[in-house]
N, C-alpha and C. Protein backbone atom coordinates (compact mmCIF):
# COMPACT_ATOMS: atom_id res chain seq x y z
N UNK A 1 46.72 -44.94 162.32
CA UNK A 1 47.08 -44.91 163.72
C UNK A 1 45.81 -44.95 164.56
N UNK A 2 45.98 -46.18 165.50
CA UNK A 2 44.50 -45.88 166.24
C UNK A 2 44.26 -44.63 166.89
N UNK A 3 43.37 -44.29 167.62
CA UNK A 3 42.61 -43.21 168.51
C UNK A 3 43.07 -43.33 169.78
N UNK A 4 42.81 -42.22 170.43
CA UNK A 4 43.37 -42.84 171.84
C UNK A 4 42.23 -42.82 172.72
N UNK A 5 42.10 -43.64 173.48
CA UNK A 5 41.03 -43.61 174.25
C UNK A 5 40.07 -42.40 174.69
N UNK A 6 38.32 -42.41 174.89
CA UNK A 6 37.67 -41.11 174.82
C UNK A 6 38.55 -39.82 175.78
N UNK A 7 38.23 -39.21 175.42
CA UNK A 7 38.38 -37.88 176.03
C UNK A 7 37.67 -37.29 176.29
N UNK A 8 37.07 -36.38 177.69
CA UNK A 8 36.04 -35.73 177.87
C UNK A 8 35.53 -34.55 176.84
N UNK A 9 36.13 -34.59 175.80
CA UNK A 9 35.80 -33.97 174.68
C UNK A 9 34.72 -34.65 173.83
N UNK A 10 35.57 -35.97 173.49
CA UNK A 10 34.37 -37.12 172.34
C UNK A 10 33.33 -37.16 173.42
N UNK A 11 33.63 -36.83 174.61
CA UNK A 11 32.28 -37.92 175.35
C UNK A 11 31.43 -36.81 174.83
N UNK A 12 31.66 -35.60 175.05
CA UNK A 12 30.48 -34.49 174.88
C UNK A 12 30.31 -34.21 173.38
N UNK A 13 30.69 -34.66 172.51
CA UNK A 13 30.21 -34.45 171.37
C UNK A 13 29.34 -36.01 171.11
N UNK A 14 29.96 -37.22 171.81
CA UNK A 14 29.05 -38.14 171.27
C UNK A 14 27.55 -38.24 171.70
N UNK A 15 27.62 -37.49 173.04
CA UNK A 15 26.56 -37.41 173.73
C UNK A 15 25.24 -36.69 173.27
N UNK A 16 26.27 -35.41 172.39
CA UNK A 16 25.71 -34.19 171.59
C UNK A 16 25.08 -34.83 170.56
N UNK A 17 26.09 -36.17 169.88
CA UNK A 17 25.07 -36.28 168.77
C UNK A 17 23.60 -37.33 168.90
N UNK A 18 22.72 -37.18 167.92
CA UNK A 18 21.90 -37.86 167.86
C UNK A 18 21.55 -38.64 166.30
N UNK A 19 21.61 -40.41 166.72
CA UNK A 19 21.82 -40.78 168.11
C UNK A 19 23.22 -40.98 168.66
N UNK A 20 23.79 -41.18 170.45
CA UNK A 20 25.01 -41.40 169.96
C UNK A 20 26.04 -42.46 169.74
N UNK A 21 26.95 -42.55 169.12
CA UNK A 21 27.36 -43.41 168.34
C UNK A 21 29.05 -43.01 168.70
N UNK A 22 29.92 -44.44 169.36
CA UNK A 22 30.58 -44.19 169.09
C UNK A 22 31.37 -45.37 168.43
N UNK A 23 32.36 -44.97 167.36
CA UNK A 23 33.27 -46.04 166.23
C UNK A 23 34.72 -46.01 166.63
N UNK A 24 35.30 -46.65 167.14
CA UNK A 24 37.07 -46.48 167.32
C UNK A 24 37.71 -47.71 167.27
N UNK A 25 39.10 -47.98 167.06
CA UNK A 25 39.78 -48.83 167.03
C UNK A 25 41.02 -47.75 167.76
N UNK A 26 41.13 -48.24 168.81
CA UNK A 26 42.15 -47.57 169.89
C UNK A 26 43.31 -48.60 170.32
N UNK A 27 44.35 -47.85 171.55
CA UNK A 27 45.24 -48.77 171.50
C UNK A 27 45.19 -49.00 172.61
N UNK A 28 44.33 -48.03 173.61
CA UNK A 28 43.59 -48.30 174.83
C UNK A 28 42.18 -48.40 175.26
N UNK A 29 41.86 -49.41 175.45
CA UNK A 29 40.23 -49.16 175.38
C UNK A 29 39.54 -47.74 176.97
N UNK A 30 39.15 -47.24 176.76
CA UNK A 30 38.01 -46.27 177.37
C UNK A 30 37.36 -46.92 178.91
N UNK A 31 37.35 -46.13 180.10
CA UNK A 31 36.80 -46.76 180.61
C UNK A 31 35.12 -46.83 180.86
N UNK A 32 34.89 -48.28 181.24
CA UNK A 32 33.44 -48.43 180.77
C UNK A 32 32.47 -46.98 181.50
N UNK A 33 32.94 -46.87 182.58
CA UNK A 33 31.93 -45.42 182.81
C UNK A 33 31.97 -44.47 181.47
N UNK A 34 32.79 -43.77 181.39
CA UNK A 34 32.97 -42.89 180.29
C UNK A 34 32.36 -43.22 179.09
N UNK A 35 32.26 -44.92 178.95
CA UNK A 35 31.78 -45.13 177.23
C UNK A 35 30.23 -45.27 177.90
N UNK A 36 29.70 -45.63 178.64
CA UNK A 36 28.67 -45.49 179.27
C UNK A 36 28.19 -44.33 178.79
N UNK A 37 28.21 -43.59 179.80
CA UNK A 37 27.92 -42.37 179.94
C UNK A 37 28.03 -41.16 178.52
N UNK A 38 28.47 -41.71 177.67
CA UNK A 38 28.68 -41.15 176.32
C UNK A 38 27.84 -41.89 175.43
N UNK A 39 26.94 -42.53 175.75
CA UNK A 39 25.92 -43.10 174.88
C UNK A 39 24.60 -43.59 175.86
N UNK A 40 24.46 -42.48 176.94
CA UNK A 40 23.15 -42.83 177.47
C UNK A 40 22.40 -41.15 177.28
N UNK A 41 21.34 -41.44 177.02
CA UNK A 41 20.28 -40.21 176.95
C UNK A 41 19.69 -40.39 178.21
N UNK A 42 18.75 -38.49 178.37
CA UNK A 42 17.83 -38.78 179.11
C UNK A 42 16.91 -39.58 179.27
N UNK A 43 16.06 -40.36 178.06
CA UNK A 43 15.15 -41.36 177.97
C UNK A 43 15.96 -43.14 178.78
N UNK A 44 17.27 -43.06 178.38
CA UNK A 44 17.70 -43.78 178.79
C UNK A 44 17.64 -44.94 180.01
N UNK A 45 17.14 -46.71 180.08
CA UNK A 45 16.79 -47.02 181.09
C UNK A 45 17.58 -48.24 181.35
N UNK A 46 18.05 -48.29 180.26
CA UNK A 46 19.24 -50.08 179.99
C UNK A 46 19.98 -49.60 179.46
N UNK A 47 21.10 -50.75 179.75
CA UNK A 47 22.74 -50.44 178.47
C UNK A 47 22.82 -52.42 178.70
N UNK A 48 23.46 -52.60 177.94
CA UNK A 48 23.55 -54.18 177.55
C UNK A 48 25.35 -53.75 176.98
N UNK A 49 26.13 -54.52 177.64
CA UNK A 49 27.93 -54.39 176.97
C UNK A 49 28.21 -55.61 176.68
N UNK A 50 28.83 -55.81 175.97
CA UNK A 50 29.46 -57.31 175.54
C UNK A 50 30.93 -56.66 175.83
N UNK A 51 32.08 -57.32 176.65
CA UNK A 51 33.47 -57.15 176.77
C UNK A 51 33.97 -58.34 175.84
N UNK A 52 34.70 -58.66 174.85
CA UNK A 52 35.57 -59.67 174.85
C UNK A 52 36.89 -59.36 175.35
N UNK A 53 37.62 -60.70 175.93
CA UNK A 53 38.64 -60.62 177.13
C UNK A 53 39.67 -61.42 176.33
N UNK A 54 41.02 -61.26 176.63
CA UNK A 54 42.01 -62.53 176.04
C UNK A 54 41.62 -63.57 176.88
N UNK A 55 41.23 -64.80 176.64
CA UNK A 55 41.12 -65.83 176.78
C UNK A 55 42.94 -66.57 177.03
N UNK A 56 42.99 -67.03 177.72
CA UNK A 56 44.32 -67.68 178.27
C UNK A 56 44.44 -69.08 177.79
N UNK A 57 42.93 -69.63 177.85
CA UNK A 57 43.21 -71.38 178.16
C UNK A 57 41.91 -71.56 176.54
N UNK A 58 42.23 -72.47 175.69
CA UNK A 58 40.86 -72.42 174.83
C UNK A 58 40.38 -73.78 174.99
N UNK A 59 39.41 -74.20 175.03
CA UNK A 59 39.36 -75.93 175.47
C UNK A 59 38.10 -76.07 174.43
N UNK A 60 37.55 -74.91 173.39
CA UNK A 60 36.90 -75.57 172.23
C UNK A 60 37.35 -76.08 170.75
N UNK A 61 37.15 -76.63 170.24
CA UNK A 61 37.80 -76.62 168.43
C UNK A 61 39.38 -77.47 169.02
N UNK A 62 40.24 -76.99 168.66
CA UNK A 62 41.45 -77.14 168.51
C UNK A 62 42.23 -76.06 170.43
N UNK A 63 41.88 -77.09 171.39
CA UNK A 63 42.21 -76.49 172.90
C UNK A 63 43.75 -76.18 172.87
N UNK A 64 44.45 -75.14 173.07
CA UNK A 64 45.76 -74.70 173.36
C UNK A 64 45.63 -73.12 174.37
N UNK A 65 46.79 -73.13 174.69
CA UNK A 65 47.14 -71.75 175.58
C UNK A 65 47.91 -71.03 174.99
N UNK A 66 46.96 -69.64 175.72
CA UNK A 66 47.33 -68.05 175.03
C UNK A 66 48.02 -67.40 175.71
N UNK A 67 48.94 -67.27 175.66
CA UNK A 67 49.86 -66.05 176.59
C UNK A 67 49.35 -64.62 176.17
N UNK A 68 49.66 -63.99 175.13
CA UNK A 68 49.44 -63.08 174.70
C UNK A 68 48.69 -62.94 173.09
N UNK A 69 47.72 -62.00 173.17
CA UNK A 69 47.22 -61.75 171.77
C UNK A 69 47.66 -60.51 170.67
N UNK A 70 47.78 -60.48 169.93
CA UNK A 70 48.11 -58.96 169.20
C UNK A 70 47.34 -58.64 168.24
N UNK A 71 46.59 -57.50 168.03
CA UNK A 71 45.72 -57.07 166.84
C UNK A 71 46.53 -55.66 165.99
N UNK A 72 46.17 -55.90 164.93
CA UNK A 72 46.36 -54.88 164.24
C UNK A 72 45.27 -54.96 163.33
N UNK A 73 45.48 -53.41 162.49
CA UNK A 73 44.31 -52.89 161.80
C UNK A 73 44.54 -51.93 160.94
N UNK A 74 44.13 -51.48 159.85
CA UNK A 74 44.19 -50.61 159.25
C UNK A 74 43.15 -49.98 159.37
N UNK A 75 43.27 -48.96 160.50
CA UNK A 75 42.18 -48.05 161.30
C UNK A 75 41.40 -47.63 160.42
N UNK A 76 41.82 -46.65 159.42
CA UNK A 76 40.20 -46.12 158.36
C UNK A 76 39.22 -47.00 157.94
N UNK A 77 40.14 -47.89 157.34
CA UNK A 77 39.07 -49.24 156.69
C UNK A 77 38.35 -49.83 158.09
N UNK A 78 39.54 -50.17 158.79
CA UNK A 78 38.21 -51.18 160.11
C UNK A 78 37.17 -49.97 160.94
N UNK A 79 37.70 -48.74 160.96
CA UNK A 79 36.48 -47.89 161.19
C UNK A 79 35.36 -47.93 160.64
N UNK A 80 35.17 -47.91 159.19
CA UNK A 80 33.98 -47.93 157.94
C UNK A 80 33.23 -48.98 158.26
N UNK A 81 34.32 -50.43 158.53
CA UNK A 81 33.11 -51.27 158.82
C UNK A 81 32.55 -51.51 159.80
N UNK A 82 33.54 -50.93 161.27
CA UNK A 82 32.72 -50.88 162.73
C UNK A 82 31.05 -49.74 161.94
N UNK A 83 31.39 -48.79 161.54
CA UNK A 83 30.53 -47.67 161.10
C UNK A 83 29.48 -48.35 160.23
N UNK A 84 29.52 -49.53 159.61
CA UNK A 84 28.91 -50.55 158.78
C UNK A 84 27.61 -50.95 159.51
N UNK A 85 28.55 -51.87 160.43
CA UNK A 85 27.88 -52.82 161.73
C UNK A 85 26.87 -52.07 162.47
N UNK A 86 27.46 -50.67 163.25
CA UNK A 86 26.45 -49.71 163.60
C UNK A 86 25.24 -49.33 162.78
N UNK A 87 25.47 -49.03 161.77
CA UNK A 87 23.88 -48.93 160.60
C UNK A 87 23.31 -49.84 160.27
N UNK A 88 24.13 -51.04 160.72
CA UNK A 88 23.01 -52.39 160.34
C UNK A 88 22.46 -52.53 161.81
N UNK A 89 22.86 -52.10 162.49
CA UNK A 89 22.01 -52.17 164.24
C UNK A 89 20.93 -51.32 164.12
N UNK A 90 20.96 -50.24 164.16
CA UNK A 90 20.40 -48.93 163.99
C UNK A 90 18.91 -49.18 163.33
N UNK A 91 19.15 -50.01 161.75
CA UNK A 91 18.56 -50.77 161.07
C UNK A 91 17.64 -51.40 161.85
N UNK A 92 18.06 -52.19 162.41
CA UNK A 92 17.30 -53.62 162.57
C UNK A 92 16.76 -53.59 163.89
N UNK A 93 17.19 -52.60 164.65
CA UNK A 93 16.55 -52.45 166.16
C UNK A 93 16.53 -50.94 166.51
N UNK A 94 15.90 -50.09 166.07
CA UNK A 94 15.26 -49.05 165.89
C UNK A 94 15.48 -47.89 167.19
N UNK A 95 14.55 -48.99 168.50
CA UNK A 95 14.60 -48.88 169.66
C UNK A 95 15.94 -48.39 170.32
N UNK A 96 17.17 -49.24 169.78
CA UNK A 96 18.71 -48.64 170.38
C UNK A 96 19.11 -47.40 170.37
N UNK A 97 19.35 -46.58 171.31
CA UNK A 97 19.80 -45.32 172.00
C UNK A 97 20.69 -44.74 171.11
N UNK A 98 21.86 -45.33 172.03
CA UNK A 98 23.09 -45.36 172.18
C UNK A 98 23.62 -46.60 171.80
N UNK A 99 24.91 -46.11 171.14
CA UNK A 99 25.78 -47.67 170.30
C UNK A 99 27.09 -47.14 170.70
N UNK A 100 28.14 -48.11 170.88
CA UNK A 100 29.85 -47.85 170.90
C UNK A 100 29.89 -49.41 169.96
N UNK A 101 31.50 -49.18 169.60
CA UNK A 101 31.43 -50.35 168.83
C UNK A 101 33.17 -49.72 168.96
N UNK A 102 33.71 -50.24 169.73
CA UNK A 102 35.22 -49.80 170.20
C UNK A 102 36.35 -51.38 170.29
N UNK A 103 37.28 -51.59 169.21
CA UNK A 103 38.00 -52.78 169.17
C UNK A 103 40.29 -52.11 169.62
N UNK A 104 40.21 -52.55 170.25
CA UNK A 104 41.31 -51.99 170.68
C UNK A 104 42.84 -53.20 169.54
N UNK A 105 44.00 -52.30 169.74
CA UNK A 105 45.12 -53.13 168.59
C UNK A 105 46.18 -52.92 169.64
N UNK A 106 47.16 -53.33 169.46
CA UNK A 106 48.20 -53.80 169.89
C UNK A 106 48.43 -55.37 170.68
N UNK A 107 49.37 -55.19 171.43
CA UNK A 107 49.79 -56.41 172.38
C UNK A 107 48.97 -56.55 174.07
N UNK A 108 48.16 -57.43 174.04
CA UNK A 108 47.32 -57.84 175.50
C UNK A 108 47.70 -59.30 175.80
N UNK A 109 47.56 -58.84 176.86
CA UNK A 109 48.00 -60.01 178.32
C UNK A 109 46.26 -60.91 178.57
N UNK A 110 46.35 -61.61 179.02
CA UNK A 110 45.29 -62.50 179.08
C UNK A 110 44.56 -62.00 180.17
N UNK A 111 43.20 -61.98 180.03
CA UNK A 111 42.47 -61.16 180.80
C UNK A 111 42.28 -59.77 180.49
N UNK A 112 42.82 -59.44 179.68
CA UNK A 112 42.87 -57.69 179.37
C UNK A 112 41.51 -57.51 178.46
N UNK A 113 40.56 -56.70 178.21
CA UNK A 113 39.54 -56.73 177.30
C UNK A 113 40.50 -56.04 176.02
N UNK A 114 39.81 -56.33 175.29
CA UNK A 114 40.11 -56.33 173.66
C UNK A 114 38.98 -55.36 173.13
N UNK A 115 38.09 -55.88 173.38
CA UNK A 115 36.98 -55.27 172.29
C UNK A 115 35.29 -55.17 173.30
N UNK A 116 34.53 -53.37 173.04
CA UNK A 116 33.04 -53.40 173.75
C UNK A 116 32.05 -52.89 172.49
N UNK A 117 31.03 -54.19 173.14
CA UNK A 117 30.01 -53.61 171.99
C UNK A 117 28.81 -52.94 173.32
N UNK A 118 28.54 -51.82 173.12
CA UNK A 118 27.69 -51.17 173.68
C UNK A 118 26.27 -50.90 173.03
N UNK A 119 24.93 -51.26 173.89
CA UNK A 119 24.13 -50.32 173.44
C UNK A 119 23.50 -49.94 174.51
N UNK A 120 22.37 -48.92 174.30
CA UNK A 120 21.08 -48.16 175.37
C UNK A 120 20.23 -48.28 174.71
N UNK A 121 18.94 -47.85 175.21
CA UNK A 121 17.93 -47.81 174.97
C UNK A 121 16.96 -47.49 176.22
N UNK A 122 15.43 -46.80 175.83
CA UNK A 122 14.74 -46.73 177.32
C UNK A 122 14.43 -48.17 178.01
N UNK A 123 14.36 -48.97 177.69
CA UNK A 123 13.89 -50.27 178.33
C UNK A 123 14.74 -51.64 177.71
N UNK A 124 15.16 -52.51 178.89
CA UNK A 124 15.70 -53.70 178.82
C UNK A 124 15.22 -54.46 177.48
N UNK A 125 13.82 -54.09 177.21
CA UNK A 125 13.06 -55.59 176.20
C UNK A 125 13.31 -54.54 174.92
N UNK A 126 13.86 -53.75 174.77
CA UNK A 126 13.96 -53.09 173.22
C UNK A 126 14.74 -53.35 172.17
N UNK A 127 15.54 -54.80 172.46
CA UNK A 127 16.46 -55.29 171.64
C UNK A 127 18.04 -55.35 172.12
N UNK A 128 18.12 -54.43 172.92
CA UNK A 128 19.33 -54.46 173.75
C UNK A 128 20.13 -55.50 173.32
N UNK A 129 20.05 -56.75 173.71
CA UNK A 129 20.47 -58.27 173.85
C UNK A 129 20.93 -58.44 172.90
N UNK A 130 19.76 -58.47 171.70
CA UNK A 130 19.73 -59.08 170.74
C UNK A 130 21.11 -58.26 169.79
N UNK A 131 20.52 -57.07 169.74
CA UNK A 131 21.67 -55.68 168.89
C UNK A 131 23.12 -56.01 169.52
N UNK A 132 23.59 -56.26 170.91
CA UNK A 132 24.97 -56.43 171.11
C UNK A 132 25.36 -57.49 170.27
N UNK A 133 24.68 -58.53 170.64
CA UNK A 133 24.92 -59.56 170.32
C UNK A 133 25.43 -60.07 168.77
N UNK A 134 24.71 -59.12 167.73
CA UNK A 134 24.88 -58.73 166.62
C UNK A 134 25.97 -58.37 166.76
N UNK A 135 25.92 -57.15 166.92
CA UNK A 135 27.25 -56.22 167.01
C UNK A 135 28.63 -56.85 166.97
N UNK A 136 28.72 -57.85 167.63
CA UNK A 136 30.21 -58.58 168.29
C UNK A 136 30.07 -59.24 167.25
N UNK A 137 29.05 -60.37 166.51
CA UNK A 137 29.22 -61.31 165.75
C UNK A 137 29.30 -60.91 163.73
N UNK A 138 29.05 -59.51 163.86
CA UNK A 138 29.20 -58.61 162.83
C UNK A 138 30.35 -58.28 162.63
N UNK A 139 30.84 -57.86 163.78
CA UNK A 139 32.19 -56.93 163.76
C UNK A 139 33.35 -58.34 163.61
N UNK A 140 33.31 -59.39 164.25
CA UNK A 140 34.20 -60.34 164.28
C UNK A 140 33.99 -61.05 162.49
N UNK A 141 32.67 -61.06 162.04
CA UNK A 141 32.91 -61.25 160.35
C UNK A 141 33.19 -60.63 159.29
N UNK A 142 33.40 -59.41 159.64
CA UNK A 142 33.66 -58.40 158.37
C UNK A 142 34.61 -57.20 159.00
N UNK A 143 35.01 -57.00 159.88
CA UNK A 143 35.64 -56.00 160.23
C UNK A 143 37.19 -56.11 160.17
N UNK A 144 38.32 -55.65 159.51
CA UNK A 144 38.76 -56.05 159.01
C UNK A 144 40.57 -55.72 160.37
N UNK A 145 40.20 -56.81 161.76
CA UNK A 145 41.18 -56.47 162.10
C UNK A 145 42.09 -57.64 162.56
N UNK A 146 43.28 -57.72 162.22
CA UNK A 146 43.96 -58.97 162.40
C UNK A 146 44.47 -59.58 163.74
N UNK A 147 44.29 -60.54 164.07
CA UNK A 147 44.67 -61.59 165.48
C UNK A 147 45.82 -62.66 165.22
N UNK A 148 46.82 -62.04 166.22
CA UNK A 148 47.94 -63.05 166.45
C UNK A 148 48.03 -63.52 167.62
N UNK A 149 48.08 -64.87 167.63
CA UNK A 149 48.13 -65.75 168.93
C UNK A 149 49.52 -65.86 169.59
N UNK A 150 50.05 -65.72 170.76
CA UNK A 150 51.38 -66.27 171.15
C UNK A 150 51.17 -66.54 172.25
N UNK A 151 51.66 -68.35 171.85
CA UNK A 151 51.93 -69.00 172.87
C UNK A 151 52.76 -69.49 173.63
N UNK A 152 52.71 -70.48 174.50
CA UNK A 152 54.31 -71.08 174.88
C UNK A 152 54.68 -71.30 173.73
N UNK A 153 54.44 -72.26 173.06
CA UNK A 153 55.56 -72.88 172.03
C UNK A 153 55.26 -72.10 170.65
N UNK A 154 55.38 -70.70 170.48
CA UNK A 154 55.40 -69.86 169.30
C UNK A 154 54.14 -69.00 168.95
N UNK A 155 53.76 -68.63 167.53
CA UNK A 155 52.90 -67.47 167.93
C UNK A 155 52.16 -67.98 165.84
N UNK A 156 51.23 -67.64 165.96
CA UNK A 156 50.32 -67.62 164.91
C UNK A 156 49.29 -66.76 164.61
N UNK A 157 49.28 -66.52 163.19
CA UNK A 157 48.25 -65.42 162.77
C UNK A 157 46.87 -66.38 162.38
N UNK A 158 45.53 -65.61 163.28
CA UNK A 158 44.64 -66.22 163.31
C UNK A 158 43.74 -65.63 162.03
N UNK A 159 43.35 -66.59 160.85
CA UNK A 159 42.73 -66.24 159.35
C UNK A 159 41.11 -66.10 159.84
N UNK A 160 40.36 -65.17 159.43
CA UNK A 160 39.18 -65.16 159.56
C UNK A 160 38.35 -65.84 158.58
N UNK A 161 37.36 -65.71 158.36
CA UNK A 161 36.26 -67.05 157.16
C UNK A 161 36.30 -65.56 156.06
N UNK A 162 35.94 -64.34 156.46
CA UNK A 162 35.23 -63.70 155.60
C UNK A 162 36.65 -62.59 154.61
N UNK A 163 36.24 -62.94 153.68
CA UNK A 163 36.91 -62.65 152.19
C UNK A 163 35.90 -61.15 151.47
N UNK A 164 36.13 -60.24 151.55
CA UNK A 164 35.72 -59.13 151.09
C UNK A 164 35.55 -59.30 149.64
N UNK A 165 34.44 -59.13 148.96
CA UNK A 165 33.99 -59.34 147.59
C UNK A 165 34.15 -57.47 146.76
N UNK A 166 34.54 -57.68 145.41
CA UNK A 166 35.04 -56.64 144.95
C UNK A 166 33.85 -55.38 145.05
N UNK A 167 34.23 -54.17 145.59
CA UNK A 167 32.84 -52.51 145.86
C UNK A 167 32.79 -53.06 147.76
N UNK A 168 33.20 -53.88 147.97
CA UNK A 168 32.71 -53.99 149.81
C UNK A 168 33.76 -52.85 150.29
């Protein structure tokens, strides 16, 4: 069952921890102040967010229209690997503060955000950019949560590339 969006409770424990970090698959996403503000320190001088949004109209690859999207997930498992993605950030850009890595499930309307990759850090040039940017393109290859398309003329489950190899 997903999480339900922060509570001034998680905010103060994520805040508490170091560094902080937050992992959810909810059925409402958080609002951006709150996830903000739950992953900025005092050193704190940038945050860099990536929103992805339902897209309505697609005009790359194969162009059709989206009425509505639907995700589902099997929350423990797609937690581990949001929790994955975060240690490979952490990893690789040192400098990052604060991380959220929050993918929301159910049924969205076009325009609704779906999914925030958050980070902080004291300064803009500390990887910021680069670490979201990761983040979204990490979480969309291995994270294990499913996308159904519905459109005018019917509805389809969207297959991802990445195939989990046996101990992942």
């Amino acid at each position: 069952m997903p999480s339900s969006p922060l509570s001034a409770a998680a905010v103060a424990t994520a805040a508490e921890a170091s560094p902080p970090t937050i992992i959810q698959v909810v059925s409402a996403l958080p609002d951006l102040e709150v996830l903000l503000r739950s992953i900025t320190l005092k050193t704190t001088g940038g945050a860099c967010l990536f929103a992805g949004l339902v897209r309505g109209e697609t005009r790359r690859d194969q162009p059709h229209e989206t009425v509505q999207l639907e995700y589902e997930a099997y929350v423990p498992m797609a937690e581990a690997k949001l929790a994955q993605v975060a240690g490979e950030i952490r990893a690789r850009w040192p400098d990052v503060e604060g991380l959220a890595l929050v993918h929301r499930v159910g049924l969205m309307e076009v325009g609704e955000p779906i999914v925030y990759v958050a980070c902080t850090s004291s300064h803009r040039d500390r990887g910021l950019f680069d670490a979201a940017k990761y983040g979204i393109d990490r979480l969309k290859e291995i994270v294990p949560i499913w996308k159904k398309e519905i459109g005018p003329s019917g509805e389809t489950w969207v297959e991802g590339d990445y195939h989990p190899q046996a101990g992942e």
